[in-house]
N, C-alpha and C. Protein backbone atom coordinates (compact mmCIF):
# COMPACT_ATOMS: atom_id res chain seq x y z
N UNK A 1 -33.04 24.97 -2.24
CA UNK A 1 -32.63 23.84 -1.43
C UNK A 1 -32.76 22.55 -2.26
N UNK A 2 -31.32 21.47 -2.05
CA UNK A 2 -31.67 20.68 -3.37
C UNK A 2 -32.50 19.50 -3.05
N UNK A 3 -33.13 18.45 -3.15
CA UNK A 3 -33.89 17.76 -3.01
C UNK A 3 -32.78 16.36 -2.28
N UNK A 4 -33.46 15.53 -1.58
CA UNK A 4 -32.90 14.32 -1.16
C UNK A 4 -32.20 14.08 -2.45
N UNK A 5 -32.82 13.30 -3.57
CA UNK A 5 -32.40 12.76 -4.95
C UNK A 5 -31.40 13.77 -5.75
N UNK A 6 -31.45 14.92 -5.64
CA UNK A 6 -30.23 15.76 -5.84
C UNK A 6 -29.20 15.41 -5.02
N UNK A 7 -29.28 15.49 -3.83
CA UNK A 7 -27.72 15.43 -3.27
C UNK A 7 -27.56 14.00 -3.38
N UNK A 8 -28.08 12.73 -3.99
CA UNK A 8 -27.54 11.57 -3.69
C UNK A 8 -27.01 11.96 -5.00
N UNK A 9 -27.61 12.25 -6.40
CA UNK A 9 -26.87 12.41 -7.55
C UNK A 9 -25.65 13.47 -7.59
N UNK A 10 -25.52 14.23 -6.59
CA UNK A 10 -24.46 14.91 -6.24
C UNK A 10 -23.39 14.28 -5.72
N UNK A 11 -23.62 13.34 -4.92
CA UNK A 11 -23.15 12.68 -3.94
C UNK A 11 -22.28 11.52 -5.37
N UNK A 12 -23.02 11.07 -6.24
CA UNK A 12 -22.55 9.90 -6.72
C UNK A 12 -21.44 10.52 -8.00
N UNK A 13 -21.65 11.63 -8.44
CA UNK A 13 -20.48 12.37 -9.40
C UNK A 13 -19.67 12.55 -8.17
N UNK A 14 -19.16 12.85 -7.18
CA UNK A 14 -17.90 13.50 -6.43
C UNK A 14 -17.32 11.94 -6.80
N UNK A 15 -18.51 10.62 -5.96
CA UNK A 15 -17.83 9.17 -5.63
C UNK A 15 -17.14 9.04 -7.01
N UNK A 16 -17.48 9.16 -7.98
CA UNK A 16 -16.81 8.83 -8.92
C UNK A 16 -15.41 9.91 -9.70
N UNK A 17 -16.21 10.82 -9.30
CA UNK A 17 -14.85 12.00 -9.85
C UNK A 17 -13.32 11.66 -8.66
N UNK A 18 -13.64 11.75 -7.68
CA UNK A 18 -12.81 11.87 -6.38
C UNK A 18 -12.51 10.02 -6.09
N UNK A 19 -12.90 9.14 -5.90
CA UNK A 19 -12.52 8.18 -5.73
C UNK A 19 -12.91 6.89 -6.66
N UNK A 20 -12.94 7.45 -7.87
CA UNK A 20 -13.30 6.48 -9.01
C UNK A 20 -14.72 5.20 -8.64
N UNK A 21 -15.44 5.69 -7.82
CA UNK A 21 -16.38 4.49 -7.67
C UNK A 21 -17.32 4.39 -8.68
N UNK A 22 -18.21 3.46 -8.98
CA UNK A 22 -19.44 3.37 -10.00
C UNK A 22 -20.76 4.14 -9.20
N UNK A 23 -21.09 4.87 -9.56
CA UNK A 23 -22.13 5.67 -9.28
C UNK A 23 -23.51 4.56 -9.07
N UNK A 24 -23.35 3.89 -9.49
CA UNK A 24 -24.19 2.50 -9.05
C UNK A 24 -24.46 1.86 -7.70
N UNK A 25 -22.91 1.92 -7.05
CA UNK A 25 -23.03 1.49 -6.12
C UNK A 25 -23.58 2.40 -4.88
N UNK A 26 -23.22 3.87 -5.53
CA UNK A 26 -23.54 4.67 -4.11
C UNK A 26 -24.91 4.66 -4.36
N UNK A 27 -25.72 4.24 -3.18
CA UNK A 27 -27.24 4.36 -3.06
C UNK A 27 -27.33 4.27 -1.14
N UNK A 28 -28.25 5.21 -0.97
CA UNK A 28 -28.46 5.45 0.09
C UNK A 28 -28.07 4.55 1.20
N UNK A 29 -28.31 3.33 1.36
CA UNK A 29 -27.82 2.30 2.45
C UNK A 29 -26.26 2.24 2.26
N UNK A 30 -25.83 2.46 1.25
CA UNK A 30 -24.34 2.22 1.28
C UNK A 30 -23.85 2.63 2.24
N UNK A 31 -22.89 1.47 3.30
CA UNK A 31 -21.90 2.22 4.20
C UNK A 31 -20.46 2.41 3.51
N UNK A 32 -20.24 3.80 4.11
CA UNK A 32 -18.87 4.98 3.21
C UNK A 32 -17.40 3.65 3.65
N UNK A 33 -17.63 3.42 4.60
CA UNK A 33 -16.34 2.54 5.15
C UNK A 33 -16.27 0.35 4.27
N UNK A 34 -17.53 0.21 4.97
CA UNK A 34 -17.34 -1.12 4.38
C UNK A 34 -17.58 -1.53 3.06
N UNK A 35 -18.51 -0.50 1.89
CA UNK A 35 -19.03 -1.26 1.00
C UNK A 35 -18.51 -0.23 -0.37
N UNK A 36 -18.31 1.42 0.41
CA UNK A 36 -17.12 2.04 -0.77
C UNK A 36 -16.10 2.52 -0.86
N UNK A 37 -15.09 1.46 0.44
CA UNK A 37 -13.28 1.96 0.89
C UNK A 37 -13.50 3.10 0.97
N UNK A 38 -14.01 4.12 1.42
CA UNK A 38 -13.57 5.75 2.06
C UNK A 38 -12.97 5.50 3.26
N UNK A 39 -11.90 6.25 3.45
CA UNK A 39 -11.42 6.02 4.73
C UNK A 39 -11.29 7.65 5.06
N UNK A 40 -10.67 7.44 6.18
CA UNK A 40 -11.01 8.88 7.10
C UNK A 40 -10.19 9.94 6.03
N UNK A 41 -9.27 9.69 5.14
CA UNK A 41 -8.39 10.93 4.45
C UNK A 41 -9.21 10.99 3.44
N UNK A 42 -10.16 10.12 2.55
CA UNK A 42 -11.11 10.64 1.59
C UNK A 42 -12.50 10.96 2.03
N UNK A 43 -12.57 10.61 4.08
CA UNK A 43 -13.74 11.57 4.10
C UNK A 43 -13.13 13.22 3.78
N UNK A 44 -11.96 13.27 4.27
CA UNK A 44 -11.56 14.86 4.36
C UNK A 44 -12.26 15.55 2.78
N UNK A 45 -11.76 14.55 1.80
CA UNK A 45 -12.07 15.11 0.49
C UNK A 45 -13.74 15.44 0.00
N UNK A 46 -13.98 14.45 0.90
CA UNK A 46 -15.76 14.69 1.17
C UNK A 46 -16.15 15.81 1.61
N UNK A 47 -15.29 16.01 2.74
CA UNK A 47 -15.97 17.28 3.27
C UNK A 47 -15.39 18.79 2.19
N UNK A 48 -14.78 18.45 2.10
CA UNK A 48 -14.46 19.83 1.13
C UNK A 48 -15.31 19.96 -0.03
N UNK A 49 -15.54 18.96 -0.63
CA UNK A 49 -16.53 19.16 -1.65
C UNK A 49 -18.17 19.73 -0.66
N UNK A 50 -18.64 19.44 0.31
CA UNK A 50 -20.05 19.55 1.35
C UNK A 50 -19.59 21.07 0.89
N UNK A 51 -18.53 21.45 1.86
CA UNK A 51 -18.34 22.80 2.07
C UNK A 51 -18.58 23.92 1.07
N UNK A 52 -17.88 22.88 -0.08
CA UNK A 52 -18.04 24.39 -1.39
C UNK A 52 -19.38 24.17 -2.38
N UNK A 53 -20.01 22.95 -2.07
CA UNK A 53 -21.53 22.89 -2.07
C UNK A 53 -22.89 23.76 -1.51
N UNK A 54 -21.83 23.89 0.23
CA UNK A 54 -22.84 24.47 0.98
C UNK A 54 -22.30 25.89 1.26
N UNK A 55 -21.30 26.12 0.80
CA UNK A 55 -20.75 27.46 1.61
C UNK A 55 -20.13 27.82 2.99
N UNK A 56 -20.72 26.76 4.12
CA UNK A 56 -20.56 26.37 5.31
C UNK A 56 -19.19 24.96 5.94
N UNK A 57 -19.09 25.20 6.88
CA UNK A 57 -18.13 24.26 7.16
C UNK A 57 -19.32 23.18 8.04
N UNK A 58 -18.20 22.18 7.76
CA UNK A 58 -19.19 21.02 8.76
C UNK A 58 -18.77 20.94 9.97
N UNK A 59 -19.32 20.91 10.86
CA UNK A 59 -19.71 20.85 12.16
C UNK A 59 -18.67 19.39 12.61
N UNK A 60 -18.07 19.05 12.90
CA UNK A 60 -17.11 17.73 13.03
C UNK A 60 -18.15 17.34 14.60
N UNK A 61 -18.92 17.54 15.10
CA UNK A 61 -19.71 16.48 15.73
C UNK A 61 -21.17 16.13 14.56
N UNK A 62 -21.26 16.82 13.50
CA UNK A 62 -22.19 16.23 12.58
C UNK A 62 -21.75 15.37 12.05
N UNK A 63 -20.43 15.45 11.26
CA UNK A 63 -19.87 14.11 10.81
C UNK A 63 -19.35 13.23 10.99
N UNK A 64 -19.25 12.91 12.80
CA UNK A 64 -18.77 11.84 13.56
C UNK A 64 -19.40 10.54 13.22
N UNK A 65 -20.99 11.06 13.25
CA UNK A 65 -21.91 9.92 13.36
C UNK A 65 -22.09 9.33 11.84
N UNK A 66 -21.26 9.97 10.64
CA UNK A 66 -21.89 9.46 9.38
C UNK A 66 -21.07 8.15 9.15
N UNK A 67 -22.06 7.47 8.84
CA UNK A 67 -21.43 5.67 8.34
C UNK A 67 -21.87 5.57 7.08
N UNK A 68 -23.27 6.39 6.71
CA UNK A 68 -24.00 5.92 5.40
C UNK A 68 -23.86 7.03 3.75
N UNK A 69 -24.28 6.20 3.28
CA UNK A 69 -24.74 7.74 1.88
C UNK A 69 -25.98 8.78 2.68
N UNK A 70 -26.58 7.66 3.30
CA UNK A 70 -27.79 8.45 3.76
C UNK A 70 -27.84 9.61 4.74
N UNK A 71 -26.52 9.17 5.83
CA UNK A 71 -26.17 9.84 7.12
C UNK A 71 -25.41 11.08 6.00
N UNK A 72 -24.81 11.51 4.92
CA UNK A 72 -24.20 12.06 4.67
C UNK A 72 -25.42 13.18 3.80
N UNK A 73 -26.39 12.65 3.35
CA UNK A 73 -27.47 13.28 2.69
C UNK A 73 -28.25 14.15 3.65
N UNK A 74 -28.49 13.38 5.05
CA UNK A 74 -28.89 13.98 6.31
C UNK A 74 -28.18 15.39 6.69
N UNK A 75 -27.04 15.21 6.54
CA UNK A 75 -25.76 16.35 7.02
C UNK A 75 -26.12 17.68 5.99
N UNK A 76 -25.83 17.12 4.55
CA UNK A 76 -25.96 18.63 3.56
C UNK A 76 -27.41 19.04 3.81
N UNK A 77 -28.37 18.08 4.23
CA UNK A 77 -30.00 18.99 4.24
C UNK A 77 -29.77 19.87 5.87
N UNK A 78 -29.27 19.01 6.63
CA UNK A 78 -29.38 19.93 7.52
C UNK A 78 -28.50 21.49 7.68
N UNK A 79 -27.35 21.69 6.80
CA UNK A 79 -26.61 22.65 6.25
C UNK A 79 -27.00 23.37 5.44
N UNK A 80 -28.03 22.76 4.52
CA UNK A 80 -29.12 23.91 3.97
C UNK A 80 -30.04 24.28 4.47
N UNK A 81 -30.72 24.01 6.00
CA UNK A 81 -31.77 24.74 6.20
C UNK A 81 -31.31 25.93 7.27
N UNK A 82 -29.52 25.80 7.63
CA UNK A 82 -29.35 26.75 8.35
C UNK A 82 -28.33 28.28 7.82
């Protein structure tokens, strides 16, 4: 199971592979909408990367509520403990 600090460094290679961001900016408080332009068609790309991370599909009432890096770190731990 990977650690909080794993999936944010997981989290910050996709931001940059998949939507060219600086891995700098993604840090936990970051909101996905106001502070790193994701919009709902590059959450899709988000979730596909979760999926072939976790093996599992996401739950679309788990990822209603994500606004943050953090809400999104919340989601893959809770997909690894089930």
């Amino acid at each position: 199971m990977a650690t909080q600090q794993e999936i944010l460094n997981q989290l910050r290679d996709w931001m940059e592979e998949l939507f060219e961001i600086d891995p700098a900016k993604v840090q936990m408080e970051a909101h996905l909408y106001n502070d790193l332009d994701i919009d709902s068609i590059d959450a899709v790309d988000l979730i596909v990367k979760i999926r072939a991370l976790t093996g599992q599909q996401i739950k679309p009432e788990d990822f209603k509520s994500v606004r943050t890096i953090a809400d999104v770190v919340v989601v893959i731990e809770k997909m690894q403990i089930n």
